[in-house]
Protein backbone atom coordinates (compact mmCIF):
# COMPACT_ATOMS: atom_id res chain seq x y z
CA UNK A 1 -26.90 -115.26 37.00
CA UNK A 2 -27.75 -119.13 36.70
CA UNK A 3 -30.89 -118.58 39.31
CA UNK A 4 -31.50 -115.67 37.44
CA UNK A 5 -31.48 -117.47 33.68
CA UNK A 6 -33.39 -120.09 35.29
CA UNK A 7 -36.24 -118.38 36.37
CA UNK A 8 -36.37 -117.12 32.75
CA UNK A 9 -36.37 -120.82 31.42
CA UNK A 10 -39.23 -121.40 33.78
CA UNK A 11 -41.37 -118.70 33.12
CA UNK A 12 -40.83 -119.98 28.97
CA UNK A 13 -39.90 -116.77 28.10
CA UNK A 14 -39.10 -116.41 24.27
CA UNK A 15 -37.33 -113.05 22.90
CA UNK A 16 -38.29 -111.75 19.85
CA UNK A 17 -36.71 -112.65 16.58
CA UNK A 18 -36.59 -109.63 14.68
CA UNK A 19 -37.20 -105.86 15.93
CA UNK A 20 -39.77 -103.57 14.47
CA UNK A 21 -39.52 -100.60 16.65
CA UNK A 22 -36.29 -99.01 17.39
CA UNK A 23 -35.38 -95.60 19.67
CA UNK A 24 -32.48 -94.24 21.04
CA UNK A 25 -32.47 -93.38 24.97
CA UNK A 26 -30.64 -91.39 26.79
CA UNK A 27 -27.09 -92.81 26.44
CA UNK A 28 -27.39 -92.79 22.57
CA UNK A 29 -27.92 -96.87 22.94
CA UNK A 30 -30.77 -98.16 20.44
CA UNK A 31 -33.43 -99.84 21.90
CA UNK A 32 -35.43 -102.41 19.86
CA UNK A 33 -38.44 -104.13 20.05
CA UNK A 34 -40.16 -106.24 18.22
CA UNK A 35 -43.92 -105.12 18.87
CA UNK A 36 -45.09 -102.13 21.30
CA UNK A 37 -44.74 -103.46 24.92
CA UNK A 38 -47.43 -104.73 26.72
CA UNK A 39 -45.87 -104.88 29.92
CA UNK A 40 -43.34 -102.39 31.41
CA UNK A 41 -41.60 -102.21 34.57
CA UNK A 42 -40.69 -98.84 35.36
CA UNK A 43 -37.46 -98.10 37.65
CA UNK A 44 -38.13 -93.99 37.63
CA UNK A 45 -41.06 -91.97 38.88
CA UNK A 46 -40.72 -89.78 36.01
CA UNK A 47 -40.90 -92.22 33.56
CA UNK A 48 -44.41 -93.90 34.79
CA UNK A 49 -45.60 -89.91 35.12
CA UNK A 50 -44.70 -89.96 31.58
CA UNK A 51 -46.23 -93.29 30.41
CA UNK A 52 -49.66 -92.33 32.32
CA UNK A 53 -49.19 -88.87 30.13
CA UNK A 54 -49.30 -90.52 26.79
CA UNK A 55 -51.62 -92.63 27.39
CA UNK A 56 -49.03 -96.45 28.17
CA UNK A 57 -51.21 -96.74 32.20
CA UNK A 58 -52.52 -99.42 31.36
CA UNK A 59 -49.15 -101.66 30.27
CA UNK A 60 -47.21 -100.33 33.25
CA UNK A 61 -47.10 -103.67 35.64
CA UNK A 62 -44.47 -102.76 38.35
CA UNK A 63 -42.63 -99.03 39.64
CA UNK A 64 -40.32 -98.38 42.42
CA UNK A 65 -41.59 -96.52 45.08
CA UNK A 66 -41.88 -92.97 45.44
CA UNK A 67 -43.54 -93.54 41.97
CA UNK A 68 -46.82 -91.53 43.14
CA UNK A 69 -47.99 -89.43 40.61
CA UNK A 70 -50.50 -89.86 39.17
CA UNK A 71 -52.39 -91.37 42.63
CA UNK A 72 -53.23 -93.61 40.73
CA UNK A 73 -49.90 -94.98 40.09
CA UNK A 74 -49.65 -95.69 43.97
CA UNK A 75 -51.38 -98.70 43.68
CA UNK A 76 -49.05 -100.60 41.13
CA UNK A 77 -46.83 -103.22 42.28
CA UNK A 78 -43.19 -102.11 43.63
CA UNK A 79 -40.00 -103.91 43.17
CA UNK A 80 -37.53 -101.80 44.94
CA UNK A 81 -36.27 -97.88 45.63
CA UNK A 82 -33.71 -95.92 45.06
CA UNK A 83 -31.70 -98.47 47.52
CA UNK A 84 -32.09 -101.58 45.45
CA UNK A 85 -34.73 -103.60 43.04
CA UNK A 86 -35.22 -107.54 42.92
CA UNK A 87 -34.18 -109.00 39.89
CA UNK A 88 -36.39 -111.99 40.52
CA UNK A 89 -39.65 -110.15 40.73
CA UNK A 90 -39.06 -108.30 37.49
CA UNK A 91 -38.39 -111.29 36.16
CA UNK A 92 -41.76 -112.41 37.40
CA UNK A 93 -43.58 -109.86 35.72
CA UNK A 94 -42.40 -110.93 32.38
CA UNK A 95 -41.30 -107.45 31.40
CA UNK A 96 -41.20 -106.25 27.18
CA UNK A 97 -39.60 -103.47 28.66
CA UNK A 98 -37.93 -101.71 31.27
CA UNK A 99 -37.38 -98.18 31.76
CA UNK A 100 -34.71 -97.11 34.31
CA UNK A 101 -32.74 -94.10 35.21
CA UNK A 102 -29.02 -93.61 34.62
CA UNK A 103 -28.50 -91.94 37.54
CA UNK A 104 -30.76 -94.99 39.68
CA UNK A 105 -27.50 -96.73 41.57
CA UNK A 106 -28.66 -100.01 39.98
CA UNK A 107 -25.73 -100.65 37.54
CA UNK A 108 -25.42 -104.28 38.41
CA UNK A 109 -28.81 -105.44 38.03
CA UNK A 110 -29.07 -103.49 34.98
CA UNK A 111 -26.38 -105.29 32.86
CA UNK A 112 -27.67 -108.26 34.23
CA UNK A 113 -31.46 -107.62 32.91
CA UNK A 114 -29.61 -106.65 29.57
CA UNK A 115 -27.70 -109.82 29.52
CA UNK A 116 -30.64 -111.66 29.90
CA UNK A 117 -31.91 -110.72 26.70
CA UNK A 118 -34.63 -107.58 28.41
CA UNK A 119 -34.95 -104.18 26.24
CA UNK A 120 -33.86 -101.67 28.29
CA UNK A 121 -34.57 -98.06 27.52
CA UNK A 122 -32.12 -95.61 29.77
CA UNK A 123 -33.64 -92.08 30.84
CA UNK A 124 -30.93 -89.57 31.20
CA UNK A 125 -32.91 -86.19 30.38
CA UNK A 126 -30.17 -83.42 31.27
CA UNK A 127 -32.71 -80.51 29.18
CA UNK A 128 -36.28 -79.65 27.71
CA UNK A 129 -35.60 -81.23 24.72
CA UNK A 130 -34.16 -84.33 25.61
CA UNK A 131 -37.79 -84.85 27.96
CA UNK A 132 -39.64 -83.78 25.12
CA UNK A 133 -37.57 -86.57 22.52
CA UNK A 134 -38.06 -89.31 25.91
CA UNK A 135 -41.66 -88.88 25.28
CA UNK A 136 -41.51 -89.84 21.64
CA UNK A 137 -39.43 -92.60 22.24
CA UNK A 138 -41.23 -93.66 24.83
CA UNK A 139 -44.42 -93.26 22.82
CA UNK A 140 -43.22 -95.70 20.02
CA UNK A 141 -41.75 -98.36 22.55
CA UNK A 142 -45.41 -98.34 23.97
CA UNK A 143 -47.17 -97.90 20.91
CA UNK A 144 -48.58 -95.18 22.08
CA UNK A 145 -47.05 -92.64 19.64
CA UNK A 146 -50.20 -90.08 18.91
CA UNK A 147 -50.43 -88.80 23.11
CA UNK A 148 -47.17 -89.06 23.02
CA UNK A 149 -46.63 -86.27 20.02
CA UNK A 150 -49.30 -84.38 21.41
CA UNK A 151 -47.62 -84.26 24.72
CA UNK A 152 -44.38 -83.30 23.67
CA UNK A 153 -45.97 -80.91 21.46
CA UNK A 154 -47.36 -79.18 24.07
CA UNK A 155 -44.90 -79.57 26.35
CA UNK A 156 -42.41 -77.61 23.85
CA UNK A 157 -44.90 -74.85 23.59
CA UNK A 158 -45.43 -74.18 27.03
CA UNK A 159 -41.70 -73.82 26.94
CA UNK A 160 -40.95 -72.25 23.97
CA UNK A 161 -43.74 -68.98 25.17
CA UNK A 162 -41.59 -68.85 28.99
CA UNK A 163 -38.52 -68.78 26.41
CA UNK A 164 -39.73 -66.25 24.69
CA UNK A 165 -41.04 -64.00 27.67
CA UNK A 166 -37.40 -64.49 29.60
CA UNK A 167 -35.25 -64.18 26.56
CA UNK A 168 -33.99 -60.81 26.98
CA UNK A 169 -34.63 -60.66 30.65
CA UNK A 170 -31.63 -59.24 33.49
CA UNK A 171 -29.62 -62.09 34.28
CA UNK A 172 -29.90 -63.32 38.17
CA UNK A 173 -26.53 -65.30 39.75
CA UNK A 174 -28.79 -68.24 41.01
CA UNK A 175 -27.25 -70.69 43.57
CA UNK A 176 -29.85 -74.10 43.44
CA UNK A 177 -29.11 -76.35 46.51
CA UNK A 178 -30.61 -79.83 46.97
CA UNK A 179 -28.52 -80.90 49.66
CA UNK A 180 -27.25 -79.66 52.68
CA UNK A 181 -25.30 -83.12 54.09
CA UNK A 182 -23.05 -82.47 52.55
CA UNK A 183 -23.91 -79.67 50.24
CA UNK A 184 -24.44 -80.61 46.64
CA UNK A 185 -25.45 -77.97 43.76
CA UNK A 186 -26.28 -78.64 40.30
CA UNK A 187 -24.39 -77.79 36.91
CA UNK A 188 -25.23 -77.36 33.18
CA UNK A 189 -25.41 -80.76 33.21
CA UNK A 190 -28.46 -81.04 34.35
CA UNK A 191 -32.14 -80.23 33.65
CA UNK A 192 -32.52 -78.33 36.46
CA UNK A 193 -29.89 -75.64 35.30
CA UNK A 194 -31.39 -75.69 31.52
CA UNK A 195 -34.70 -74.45 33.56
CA UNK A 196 -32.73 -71.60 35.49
CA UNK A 197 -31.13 -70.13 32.10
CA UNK A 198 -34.40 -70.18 30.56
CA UNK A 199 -36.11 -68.02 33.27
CA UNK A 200 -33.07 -65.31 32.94
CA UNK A 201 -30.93 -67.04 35.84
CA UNK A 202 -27.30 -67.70 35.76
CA UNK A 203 -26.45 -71.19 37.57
CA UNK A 204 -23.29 -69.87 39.83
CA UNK A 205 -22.24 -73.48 39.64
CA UNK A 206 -22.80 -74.23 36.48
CA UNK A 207 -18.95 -74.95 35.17
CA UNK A 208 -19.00 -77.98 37.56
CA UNK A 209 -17.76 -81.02 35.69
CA UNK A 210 -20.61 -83.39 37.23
CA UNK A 211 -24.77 -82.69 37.36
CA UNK A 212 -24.48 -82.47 40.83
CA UNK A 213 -21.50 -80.95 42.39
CA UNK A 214 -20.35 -81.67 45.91
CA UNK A 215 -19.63 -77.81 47.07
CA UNK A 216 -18.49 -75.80 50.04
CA UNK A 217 -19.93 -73.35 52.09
CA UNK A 218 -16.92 -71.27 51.38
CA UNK A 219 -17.49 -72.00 47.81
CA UNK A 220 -21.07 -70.17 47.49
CA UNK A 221 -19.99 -67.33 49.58
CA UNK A 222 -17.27 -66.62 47.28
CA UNK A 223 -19.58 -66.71 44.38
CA UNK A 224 -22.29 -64.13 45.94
CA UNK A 225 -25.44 -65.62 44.31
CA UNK A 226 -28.08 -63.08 44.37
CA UNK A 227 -30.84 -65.59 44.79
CA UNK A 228 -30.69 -69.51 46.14
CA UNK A 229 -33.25 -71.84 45.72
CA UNK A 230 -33.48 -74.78 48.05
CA UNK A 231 -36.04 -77.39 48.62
CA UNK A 232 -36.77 -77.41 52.14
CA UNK A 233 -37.31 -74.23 54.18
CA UNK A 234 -34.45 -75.04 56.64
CA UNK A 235 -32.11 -74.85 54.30
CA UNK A 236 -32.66 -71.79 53.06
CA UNK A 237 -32.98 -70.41 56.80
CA UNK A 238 -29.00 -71.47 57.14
CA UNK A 239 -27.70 -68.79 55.00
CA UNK A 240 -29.34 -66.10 57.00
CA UNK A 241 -26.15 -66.64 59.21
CA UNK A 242 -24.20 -64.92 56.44
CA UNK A 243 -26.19 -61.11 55.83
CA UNK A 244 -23.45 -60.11 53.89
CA UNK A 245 -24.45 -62.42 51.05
CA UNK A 246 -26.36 -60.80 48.23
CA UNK A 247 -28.90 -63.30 48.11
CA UNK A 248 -29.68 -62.70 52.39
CA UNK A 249 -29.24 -59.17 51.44
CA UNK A 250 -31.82 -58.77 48.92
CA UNK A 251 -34.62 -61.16 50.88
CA UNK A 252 -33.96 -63.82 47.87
CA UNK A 253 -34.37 -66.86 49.11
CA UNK A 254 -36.94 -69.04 47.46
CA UNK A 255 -38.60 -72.30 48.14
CA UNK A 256 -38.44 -74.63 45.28
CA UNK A 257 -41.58 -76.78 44.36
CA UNK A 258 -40.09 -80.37 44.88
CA UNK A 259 -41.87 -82.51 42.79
CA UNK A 260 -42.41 -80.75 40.00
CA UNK A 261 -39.12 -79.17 39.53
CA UNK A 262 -36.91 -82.16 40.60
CA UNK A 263 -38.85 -84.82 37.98
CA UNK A 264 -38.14 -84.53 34.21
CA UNK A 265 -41.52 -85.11 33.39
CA UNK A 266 -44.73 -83.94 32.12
CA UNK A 267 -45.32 -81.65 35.01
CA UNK A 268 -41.93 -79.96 34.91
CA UNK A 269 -43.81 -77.38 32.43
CA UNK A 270 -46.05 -76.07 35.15
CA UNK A 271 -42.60 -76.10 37.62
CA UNK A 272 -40.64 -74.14 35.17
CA UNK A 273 -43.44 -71.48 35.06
CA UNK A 274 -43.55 -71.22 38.72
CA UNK A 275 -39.49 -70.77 38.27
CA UNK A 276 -39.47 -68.33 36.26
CA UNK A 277 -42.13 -66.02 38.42
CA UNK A 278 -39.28 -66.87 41.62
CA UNK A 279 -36.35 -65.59 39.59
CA UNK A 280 -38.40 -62.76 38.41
CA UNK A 281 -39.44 -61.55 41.62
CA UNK A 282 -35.98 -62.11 42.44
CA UNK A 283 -34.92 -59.75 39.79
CA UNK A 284 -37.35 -56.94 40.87
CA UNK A 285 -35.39 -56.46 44.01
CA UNK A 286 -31.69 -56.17 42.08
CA UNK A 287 -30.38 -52.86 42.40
CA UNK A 288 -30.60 -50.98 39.60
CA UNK A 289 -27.67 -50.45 37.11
């Protein structure tokens, strides 16, 4: 913490006095700022996806890798991954902001950037509307608040017509798998299962008390999912062991889009369109009755 403060001494950095702009993110914390930010690091792919969508490129100054979308986006600097980010080369950057995941494994550095005095804005998108109200906030935070209402505004209607379309369709028990060692699942809290209801499917795993649920083998057998959705062929090849399943039974298993289904971003309207035609062909092959 003292090499950390000093490197803030150093660089003369002065916090501002009184905050103009305030949000809340996705922990229900208010973020404030005195003036749009000029320069934002970015710990989330989704989030610089989201920034380059409204029209906040330009003030992005450091991601994390796997932050590759647009390709343009490759090319800004990195400080860190999903397995850790240096503190001192945020500090570096001289960040207004910084935009980071709640579910990024950096808790430590975190409260340490928000002891230092550095806005943080938290994303923690579990459904359509919370991605829609992240690129709002994230609009005023960046100043960039007209492409950001026109994003979200579109991004609600491309998801309000698939709502609409799917509303009264035949439900499908839907078993979503995004690992295999071990197996995790995901629940209702997450924005992967608001997707799956939309499109008419019923998340077999969706009472889990987590977003995503460590399960068994034993565990999806017992709840006979009539379709799964994984993200890499192999997996989905593994069930075939088990014919008896309804899902094997019925030739439902379905490859899942990875990066626009797994991001809560922009694209995840295009992803949830391609959902709903899986579950849908899906449902043409239930039995009747």
């Amino acid at each position: 913490m003292r090499l950390l403060a000093a490197i803030v001494l150093a660089l003369g950095w002065v916090l501002p006095a009184a905050a103009q702009l305030t949000v809340t993110d996705g922990l229900g914390q208010t973020v404030t700022l005195a003036a749009p930010a000029r320069r934002i690091v970015v710990l989330v792919p989704h989030a610089v996806e989201t920034l380059y969508a409204i029209g906040a490129a330009a003030q992005i100054v450091a991601v994390v890798e796997y932050s590759d979308h647009p390709s343009a986006a490759r090319q800004l600097p990195r400080v860190g991954s999903y397995s850790g980010i240096s503190l001192e080369a945020i500090l570096r950057l001289r960040p207004e902001l910084v935009v980071a995941w709640r579910d990024g494994g950096h808790p430590r550095e975190l409260a340490r950037l928000r002891a230092l005095g550095i806005p943080l804005y938290i994303s923690a998108p579990q459904n359509v509307a919370d991605i829609a109200r992240e690129m709002r906030a994230l609009g005023s935070l960046s100043g960039q608040q007209r492409g950001a209402a026109q994003q979200a505004a579109r991004f609600e209607q491309q998801f309000a017509s698939l709502r609409q379309r799917y509303a009264a369709a035949r439900p499908v028990s839907t078993f979503v798998q995004v690992g295999d060692t071990p197996l995790f699942s995901v629940s209702r809290h997450s924005f992967i299962d608001s997707l799956v209801r939309l499109c008419g499917g019923r998340n077999v795993f969706a009472d889990a008390a987590v977003p995503a649920p460590q399960v068994s083998v034993e565990a999806v057998l017992a709840r006979r999912p009539q379709l799964i959705l994984a993200f890499e062929a192999r997996q989905l090849a593994y069930w075939q062991r088990w014919p008896q399943l309804p899902a094997v039974a019925l030739g439902n298993l379905s490859l899942l889009a990875e990066d626009s289904i797994s991001r809560p971003g922009p694209r995840l309207a295009d992803g949830a369109g391609q959902l709903c035609r899986q579950i849908d062909a899906a449902r043409q092959r239930l039995p009747a009755g």
